[in-house]
Protein backbone atom coordinates (compact mmCIF):
# COMPACT_ATOMS: atom_id res chain seq x y z
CA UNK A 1 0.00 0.00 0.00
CA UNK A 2 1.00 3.29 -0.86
CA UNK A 3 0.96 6.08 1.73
CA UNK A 4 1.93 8.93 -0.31
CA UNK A 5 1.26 8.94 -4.09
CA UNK A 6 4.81 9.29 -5.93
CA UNK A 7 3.11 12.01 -8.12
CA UNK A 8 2.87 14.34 -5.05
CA UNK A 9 6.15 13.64 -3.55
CA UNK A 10 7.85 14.34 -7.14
CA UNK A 11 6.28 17.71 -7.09
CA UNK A 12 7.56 18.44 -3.93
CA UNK A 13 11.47 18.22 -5.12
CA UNK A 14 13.09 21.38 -6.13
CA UNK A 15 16.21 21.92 -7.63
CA UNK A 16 18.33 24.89 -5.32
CA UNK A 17 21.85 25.13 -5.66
CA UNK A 18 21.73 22.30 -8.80
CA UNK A 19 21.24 19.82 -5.78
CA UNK A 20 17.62 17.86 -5.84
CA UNK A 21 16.09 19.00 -2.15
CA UNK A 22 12.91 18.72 -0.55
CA UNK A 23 12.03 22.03 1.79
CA UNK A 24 11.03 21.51 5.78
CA UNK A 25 7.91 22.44 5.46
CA UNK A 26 7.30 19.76 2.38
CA UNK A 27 8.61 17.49 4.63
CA UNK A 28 6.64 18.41 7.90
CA UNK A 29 3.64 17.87 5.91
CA UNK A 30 3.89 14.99 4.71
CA UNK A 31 5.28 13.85 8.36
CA UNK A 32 2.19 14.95 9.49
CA UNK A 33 3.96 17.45 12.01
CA UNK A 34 4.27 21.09 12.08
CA UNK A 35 7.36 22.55 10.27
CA UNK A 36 8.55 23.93 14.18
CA UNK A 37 8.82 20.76 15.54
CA UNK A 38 10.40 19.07 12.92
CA UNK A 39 13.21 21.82 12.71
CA UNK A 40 13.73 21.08 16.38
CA UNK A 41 14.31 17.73 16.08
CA UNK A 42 17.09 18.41 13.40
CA UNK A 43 18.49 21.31 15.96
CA UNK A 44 18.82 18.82 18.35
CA UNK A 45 20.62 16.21 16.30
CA UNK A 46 22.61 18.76 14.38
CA UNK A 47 25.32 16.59 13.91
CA UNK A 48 23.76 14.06 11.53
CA UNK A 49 23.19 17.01 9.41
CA UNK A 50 26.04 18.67 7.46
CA UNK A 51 26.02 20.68 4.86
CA UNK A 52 25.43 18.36 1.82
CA UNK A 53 22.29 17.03 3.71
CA UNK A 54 20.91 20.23 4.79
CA UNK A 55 20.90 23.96 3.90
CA UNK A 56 19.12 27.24 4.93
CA UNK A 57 18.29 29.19 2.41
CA UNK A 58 19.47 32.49 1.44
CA UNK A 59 16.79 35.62 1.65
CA UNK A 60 17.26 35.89 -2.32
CA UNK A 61 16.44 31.99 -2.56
CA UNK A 62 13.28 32.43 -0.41
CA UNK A 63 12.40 35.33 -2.42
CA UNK A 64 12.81 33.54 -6.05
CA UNK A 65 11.05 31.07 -4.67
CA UNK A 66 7.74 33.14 -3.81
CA UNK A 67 7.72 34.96 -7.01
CA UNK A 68 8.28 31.49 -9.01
CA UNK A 69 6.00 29.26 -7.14
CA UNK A 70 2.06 30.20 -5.82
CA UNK A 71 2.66 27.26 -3.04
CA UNK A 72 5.07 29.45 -1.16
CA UNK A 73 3.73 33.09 -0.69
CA UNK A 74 3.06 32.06 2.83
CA UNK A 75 6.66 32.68 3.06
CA UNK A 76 7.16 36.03 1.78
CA UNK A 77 6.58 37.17 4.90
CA UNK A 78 8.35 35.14 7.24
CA UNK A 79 11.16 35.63 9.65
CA UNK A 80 12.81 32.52 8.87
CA UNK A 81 14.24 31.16 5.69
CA UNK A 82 13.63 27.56 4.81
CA UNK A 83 15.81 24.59 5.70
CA UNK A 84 16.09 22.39 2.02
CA UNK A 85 17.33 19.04 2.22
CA UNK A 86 19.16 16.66 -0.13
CA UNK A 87 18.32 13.13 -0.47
CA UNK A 88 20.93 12.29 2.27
CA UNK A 89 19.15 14.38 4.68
CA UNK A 90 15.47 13.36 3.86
CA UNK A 91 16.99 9.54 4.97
CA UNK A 92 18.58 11.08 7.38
CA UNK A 93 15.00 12.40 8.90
CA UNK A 94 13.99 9.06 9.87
CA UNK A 95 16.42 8.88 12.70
CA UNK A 96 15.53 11.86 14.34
CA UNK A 97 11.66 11.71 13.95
CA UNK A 98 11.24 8.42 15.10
CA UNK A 99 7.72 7.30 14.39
CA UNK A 100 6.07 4.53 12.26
CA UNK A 101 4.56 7.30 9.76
CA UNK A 102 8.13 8.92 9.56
CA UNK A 103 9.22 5.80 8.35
CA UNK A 104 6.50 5.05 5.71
CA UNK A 105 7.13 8.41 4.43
CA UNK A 106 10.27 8.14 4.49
CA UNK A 107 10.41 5.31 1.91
CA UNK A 108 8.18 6.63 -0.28
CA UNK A 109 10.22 9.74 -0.56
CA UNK A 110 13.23 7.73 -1.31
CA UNK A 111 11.73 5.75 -3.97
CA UNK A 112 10.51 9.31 -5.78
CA UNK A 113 14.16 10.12 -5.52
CA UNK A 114 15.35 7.25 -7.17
CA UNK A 115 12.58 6.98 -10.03
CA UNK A 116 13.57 10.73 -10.49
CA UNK A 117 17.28 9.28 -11.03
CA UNK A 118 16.44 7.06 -13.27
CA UNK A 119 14.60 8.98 -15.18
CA UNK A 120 17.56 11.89 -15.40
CA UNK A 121 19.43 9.01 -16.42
CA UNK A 122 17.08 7.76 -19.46
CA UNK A 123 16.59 11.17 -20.66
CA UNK A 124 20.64 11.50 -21.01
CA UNK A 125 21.19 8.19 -22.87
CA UNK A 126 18.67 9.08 -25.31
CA UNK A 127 19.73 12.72 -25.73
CA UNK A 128 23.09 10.78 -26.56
CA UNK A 129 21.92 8.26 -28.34
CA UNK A 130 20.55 11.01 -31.05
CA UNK A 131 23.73 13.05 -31.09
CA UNK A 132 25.25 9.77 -31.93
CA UNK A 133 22.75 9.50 -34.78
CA UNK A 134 23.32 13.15 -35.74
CA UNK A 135 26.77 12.39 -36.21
CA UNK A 136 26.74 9.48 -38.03
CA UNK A 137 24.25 10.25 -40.59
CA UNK A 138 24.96 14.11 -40.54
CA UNK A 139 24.44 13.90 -44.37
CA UNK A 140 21.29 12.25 -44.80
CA UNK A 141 19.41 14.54 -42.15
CA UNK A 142 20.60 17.39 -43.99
CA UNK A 143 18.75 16.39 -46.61
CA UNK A 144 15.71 15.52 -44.49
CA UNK A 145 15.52 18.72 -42.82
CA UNK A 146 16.00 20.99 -46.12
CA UNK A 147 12.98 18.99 -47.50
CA UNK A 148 11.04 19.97 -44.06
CA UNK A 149 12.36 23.38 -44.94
CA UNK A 150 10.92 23.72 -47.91
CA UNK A 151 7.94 22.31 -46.86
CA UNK A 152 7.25 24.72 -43.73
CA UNK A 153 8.30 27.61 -45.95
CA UNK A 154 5.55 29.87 -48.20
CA UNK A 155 6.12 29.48 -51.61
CA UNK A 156 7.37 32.14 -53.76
CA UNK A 157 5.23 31.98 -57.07
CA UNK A 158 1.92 33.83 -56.25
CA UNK A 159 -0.72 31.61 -56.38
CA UNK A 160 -4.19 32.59 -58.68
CA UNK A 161 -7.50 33.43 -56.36
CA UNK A 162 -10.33 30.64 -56.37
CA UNK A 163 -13.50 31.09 -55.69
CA UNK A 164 -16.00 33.39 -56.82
CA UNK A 165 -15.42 36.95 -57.62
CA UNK A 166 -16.84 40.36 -58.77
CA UNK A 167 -16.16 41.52 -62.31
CA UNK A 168 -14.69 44.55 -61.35
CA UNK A 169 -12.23 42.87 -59.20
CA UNK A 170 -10.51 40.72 -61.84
């Protein structure tokens, strides 16, 4: 049984600082605890936290992310900047909130991570995969794309009106 859909825990990973990250409040949610409490258990276990699990944002990241996103205006105006964390840190969560929902959650949030991955991973081989192709038959595309050329582009001979006309008009 799933506990989270995959669809709503892929929608809640943002890329900030070209890392993939999840934001605290994300998180708390789908915890099912308030963002406060779930920032104080990551105070108080600090240490399982560095850097490349968890960041703060910067003010200018908070603010990009309010004018880019409708989901955040709630935190235009607050005091506090977002914690984001990586995928390390989101396993890292379990530890510290130490429930049997954390837990759940927490595996469904690592397998949206890792179809994510994949995916990433797909999409390169088959961008490669066509540069490959590119290269190899260079020649024969450039004939395909001249013909879609021509085909896309108005002709040049003016064409006679059909239809029905006045007198005075031809």
């Amino acid at each position: 049984m799933e506990i989270i859909p995959q669809q709503v825990i892929e929608g809640k990973i943002l890329i900030i600082r070209g890392k993939k990250v999840m934001l605290d409040r994300d998180l708390a949610a789908l915890y099912g605890v308030e963002t406060k409490a779930l920032n104080q258990a990551v105070k108080r276990n600090l240490s399982r936290f560095p850097e490349d699990f968890m960041f703060q944002l910067s003010i200018i990241e908070r603010n990009e992310l309010v004018t880019n996103c409708d989901r955040f205006k709630t935190l235009k105006h607050s005091t506090v900047a977002p914690y984001a964390f990586t995928e390390q840190g989101v396993a890292m969560l379990s530890s510290v909130l130490n429930s049997e929902l954390a837990v759940r959650v927490n595996i469904a949030i690592m397998r949206a991570f890792v179809k994510l991955r994949e995916m990433l991973t797909t999409h390169k081989e088959l961008r490669q995969k066509i540069e490959d192709m590119e290269k190899k038959y260079d020649h024969q595309f450039k004939v395909v794309f001249e013909v879609i050329k021509q085909l896309i582009e108005p002709s040049q001979n003016p064409k006679k009106k059909i239809g029905f006309g006045r007198e005075s008009e031809n």
